[in-house]
Protein backbone atom coordinates (compact mmCIF):
# COMPACT_ATOMS: atom_id res chain seq x y z
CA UNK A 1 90.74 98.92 107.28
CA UNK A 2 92.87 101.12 109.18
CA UNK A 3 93.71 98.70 111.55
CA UNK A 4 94.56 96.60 108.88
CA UNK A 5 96.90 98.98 107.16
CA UNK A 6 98.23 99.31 110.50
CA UNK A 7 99.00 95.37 110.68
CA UNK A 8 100.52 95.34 107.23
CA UNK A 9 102.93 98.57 107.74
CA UNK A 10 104.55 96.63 110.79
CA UNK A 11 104.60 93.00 108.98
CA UNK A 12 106.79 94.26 107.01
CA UNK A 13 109.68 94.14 109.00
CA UNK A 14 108.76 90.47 110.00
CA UNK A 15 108.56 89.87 106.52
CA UNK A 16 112.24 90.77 105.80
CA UNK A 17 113.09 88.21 109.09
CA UNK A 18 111.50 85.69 107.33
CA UNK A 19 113.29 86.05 103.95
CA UNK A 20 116.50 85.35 105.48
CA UNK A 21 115.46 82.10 106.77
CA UNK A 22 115.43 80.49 103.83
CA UNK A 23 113.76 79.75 99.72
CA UNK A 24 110.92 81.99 99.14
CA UNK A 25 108.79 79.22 98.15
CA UNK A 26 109.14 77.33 101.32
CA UNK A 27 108.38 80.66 103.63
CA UNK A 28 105.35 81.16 101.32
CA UNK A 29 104.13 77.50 102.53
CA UNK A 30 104.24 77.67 105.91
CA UNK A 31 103.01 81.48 105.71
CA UNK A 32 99.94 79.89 103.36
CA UNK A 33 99.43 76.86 105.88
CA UNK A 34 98.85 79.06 108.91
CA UNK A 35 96.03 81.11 107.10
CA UNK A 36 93.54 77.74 106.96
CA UNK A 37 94.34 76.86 110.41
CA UNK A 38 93.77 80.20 111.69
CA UNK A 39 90.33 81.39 109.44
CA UNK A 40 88.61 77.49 110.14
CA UNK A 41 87.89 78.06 113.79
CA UNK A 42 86.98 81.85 113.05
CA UNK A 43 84.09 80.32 110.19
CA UNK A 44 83.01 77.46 112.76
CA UNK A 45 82.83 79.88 115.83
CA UNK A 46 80.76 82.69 113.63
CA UNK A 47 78.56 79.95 112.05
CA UNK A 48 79.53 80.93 108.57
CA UNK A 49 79.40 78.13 105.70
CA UNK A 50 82.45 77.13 104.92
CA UNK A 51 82.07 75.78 101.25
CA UNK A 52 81.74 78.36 98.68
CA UNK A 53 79.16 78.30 95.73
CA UNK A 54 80.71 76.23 92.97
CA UNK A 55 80.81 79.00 89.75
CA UNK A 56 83.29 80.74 92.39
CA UNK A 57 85.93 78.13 91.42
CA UNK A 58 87.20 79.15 88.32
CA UNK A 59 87.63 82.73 90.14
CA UNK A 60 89.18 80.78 93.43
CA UNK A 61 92.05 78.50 91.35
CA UNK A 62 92.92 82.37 89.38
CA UNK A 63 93.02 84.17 93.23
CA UNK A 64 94.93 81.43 94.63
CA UNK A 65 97.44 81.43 91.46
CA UNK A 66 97.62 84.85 92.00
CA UNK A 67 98.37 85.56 95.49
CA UNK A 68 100.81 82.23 95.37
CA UNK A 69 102.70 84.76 92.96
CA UNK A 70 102.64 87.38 94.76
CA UNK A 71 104.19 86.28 97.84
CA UNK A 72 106.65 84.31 95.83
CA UNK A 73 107.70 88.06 93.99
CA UNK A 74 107.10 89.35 97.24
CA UNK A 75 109.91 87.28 99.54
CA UNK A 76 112.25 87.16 96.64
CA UNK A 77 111.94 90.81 96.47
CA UNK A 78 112.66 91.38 100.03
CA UNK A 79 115.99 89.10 99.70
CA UNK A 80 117.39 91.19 96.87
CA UNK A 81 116.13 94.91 97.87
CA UNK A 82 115.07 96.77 100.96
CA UNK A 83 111.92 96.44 102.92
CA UNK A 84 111.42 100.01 103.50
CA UNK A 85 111.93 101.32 99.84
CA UNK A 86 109.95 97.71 98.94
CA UNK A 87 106.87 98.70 100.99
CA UNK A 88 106.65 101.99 99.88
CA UNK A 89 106.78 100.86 95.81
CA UNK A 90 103.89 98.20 96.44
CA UNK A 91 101.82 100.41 98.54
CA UNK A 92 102.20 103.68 96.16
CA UNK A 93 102.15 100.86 92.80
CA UNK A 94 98.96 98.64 94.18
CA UNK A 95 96.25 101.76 93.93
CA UNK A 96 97.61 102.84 90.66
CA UNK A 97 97.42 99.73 88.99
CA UNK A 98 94.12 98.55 90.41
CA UNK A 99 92.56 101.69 88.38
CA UNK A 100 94.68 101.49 85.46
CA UNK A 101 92.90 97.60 85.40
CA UNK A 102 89.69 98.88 86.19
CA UNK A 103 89.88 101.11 82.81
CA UNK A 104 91.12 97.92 80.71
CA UNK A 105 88.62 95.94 81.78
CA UNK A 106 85.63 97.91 82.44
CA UNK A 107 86.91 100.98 80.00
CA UNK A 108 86.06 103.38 82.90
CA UNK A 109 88.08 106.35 83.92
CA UNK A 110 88.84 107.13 87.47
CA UNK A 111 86.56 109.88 88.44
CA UNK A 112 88.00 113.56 89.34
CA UNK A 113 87.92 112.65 93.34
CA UNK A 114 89.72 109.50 92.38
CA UNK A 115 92.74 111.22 89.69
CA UNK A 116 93.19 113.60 92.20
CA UNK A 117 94.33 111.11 94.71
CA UNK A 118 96.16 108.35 92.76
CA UNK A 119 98.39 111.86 91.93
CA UNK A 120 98.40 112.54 95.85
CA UNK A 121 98.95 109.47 96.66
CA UNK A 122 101.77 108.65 94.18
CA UNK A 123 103.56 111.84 95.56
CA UNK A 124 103.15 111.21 99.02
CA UNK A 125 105.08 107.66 97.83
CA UNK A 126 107.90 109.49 96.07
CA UNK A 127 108.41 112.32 98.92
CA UNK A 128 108.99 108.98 101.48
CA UNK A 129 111.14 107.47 99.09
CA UNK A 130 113.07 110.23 98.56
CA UNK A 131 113.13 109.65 95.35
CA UNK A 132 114.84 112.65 93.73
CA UNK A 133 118.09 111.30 95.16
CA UNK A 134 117.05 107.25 95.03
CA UNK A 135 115.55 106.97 91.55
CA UNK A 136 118.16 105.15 90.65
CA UNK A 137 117.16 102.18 93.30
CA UNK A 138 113.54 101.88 91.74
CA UNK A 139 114.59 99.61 89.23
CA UNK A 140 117.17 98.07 91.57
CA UNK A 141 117.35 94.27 91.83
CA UNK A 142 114.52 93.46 94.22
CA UNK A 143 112.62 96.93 93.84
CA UNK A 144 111.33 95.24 90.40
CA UNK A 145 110.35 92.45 91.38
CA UNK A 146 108.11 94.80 93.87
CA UNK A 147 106.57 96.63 90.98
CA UNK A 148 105.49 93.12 89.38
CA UNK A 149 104.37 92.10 93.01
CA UNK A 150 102.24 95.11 93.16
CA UNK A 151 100.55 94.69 89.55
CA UNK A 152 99.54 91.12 90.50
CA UNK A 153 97.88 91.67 94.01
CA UNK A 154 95.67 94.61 92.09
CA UNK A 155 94.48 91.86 89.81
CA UNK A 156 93.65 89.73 92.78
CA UNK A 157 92.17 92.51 93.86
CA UNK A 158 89.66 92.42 90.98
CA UNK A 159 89.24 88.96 91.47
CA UNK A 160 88.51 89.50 94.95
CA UNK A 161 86.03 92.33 94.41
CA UNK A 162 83.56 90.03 92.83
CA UNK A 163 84.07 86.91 95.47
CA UNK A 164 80.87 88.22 97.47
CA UNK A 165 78.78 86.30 95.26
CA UNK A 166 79.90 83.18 95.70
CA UNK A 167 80.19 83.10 99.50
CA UNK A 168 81.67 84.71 102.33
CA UNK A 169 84.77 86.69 101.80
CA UNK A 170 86.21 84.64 105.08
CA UNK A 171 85.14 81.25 103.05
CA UNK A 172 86.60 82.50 99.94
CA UNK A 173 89.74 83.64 101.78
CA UNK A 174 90.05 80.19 103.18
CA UNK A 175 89.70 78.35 100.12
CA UNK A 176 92.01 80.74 98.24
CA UNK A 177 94.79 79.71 100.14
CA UNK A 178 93.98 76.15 100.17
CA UNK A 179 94.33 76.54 96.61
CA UNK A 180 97.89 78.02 96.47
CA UNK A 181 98.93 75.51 99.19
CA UNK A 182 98.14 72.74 96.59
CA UNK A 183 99.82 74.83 93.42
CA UNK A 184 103.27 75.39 95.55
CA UNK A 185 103.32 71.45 96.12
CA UNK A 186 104.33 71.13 92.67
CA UNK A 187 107.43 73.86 92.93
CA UNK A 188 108.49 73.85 96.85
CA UNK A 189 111.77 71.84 97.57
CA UNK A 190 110.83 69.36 100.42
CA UNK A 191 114.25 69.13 101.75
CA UNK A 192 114.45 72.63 102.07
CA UNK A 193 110.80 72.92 103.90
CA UNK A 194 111.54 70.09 106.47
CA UNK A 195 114.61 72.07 107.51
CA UNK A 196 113.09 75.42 108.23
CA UNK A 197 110.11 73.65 110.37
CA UNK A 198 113.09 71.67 112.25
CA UNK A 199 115.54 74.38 112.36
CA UNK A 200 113.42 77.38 112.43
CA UNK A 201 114.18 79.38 116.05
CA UNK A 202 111.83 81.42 118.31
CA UNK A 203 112.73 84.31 115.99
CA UNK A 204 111.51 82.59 113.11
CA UNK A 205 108.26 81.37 114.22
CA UNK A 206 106.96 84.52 116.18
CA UNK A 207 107.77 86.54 112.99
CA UNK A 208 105.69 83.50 111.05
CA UNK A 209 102.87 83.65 113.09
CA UNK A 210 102.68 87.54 113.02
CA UNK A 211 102.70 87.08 109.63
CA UNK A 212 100.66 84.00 108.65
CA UNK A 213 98.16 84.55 111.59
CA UNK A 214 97.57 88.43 112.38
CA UNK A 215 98.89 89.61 109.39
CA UNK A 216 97.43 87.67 106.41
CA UNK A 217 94.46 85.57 108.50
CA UNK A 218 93.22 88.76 110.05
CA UNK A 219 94.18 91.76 108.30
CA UNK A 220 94.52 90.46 104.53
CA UNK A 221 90.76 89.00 105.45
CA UNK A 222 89.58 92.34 106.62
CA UNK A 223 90.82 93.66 103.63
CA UNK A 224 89.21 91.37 101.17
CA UNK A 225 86.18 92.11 103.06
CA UNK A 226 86.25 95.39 102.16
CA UNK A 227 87.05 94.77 98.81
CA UNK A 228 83.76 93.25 98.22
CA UNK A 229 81.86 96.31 99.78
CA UNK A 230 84.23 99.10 97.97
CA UNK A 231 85.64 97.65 94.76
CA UNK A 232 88.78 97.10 94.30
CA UNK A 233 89.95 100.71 93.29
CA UNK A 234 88.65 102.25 96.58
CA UNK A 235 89.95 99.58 98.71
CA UNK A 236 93.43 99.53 96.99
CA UNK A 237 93.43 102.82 98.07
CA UNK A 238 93.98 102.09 101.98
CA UNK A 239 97.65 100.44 101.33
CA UNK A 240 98.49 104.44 100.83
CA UNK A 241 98.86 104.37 104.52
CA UNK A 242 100.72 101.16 104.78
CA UNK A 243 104.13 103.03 104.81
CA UNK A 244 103.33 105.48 107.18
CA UNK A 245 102.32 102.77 109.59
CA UNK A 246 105.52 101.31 108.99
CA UNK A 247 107.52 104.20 109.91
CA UNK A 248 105.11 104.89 113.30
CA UNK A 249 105.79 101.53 114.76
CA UNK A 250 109.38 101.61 114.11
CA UNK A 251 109.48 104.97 116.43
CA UNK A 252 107.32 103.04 118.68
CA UNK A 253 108.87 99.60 118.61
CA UNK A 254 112.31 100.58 117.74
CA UNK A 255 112.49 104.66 118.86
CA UNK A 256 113.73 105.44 115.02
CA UNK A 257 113.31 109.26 114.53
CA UNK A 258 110.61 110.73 111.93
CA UNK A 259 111.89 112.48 109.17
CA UNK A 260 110.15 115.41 107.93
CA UNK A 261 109.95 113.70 104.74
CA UNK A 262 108.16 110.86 106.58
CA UNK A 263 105.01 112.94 108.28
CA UNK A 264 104.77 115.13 104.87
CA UNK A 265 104.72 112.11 102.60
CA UNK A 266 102.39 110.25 104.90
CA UNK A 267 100.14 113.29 105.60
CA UNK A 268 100.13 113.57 101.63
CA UNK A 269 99.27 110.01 101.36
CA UNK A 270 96.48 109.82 104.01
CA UNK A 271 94.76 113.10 102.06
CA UNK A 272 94.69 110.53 99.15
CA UNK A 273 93.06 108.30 100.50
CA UNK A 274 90.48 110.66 102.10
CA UNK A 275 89.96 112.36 98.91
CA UNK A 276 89.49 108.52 97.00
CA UNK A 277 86.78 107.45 99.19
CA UNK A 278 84.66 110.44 99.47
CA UNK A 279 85.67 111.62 102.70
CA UNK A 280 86.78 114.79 101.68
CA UNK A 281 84.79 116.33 98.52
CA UNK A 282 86.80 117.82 95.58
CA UNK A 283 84.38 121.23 94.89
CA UNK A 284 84.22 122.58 91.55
């Protein structure tokens, strides 16, 4: 999971490439194609069953409606607002709202551990947005559209955390995105697909693969994975680390300097998620 978080802090720069390129629905295609093509050989080589038990459907057409929307919200947030401030608002909005659906569903407050570091966790967010003097850009054009993003991948979440049932999480992966690949046929523009796979340059298609292959093949795999074995709530919790990871690899990739803000909000942030998953014990 760490890795993971790791993979989805630096995708988020490829991400912003990508929305550049062209209509959010068309990058969401190609993005959605590559998963398939890159989780098939993994479920041939490791001799898992590809086809999933068939009471998982209903669950696979509402996660593959679900993460079609997301990336959707997702690439037309990243055209309108920033990818930094974007990735901290869905990483900081995701845990929250994966517990505040836990209680409407299941009626079930987070336990003491768990309060203790959604609060963390949402301050760690706010110190790395700086948001005493940004507050105003939460609600920018773009940031919004990140807050929506963020509710609807903690309901796939949910949806997620009770795929184990039906089949492997790889399988169920798969056939999630073989799903949204058919709903997007009905909304993509054609036109506008055939000229990003003609036109697209080397830029283009190494950000694509990062993200289509490592990024949402591996990582987003790894992370439903998990979801099955910790719940969604615990496993939300991870994606408090996503922005720190962000920040590291552009002082590794890019030699941007840390802010103090940036290794007290992440070191705030990584507590949470300590504290969430039982790694560190709350005493009386």
């Amino acid at each position: 999971m760490l890795v993971s978080m790791a993979i989805w802090g630096l995708s988020w720069t490829a991400a912003k490439v990508l929305s550049g390129y062209g209509e959010a629905s068309s990058i969401t295609y190609i993005r959605f194609l590559l998963v398939p093509l890159t989780l098939f050989p993994i479920l041939k080589m490791a001799k898992i069953p590809v086809l999933v038990n068939k009471k998982g459907i209903p669950s696979l057409l509402l996660a593959g409606g679900l993460m079609g929307g997301y990336t959707i919200l997702f690439f037309n947030g990243l055209r309108l607002g920033f990818a930094g401030a974007g990735g901290v608002l869905v990483a900081v909005s995701i845990p929250i709202f994966a517990y505040l659906v836990d209680l409407l569903i299941n009626k079930k407050l987070p336990s003491k551990s768990a309060a203790i570091g959604l609060v963390l966790g949402g301050l760690g967010g706010f110190i790395l947005l700086d948001i005493w003097d940004n507050y105003r850009n939460i609600f920018a054009a773009g940031n919004s559209l990140f807050l929506v993003a963020a509710l609807v991948y903690a309901l796939l979440s949910k949806v997620i955390s009770k795929s184990a049932k039906y089949g492997s999480p790889i399988s169920f992966n798969f056939w999630l995105h073989m799903v949204a690949l058919g709903g997007l046929l009905f909304i993509i523009d054609f036109d506008e697909l055939k000229r990003l796979m003609i036109e697209g340059d080397l830029k283009f298609w190494l950000n694509m693969l990062y993200f289509g292959v490592i990024n949402s093949g591996i990582a987003t795999t790894t992370y439903f994975f998990a979801t099955t074995k910790l719940g969604a709530e615990k496993a939300s919790s991870f994606i408090f680390i996503v922005p720190s990871a962000a920040v590291f690899f552009s002082w590794l990739i890019m030699d941007e300097a840390i802010e103090h803000k940036t290794l007290i909000g992440g070191s705030i942030a990584l507590l949470a998620v300590f504290i969430i998953n039982g790694t560190l014990k709350i005493g009386k």
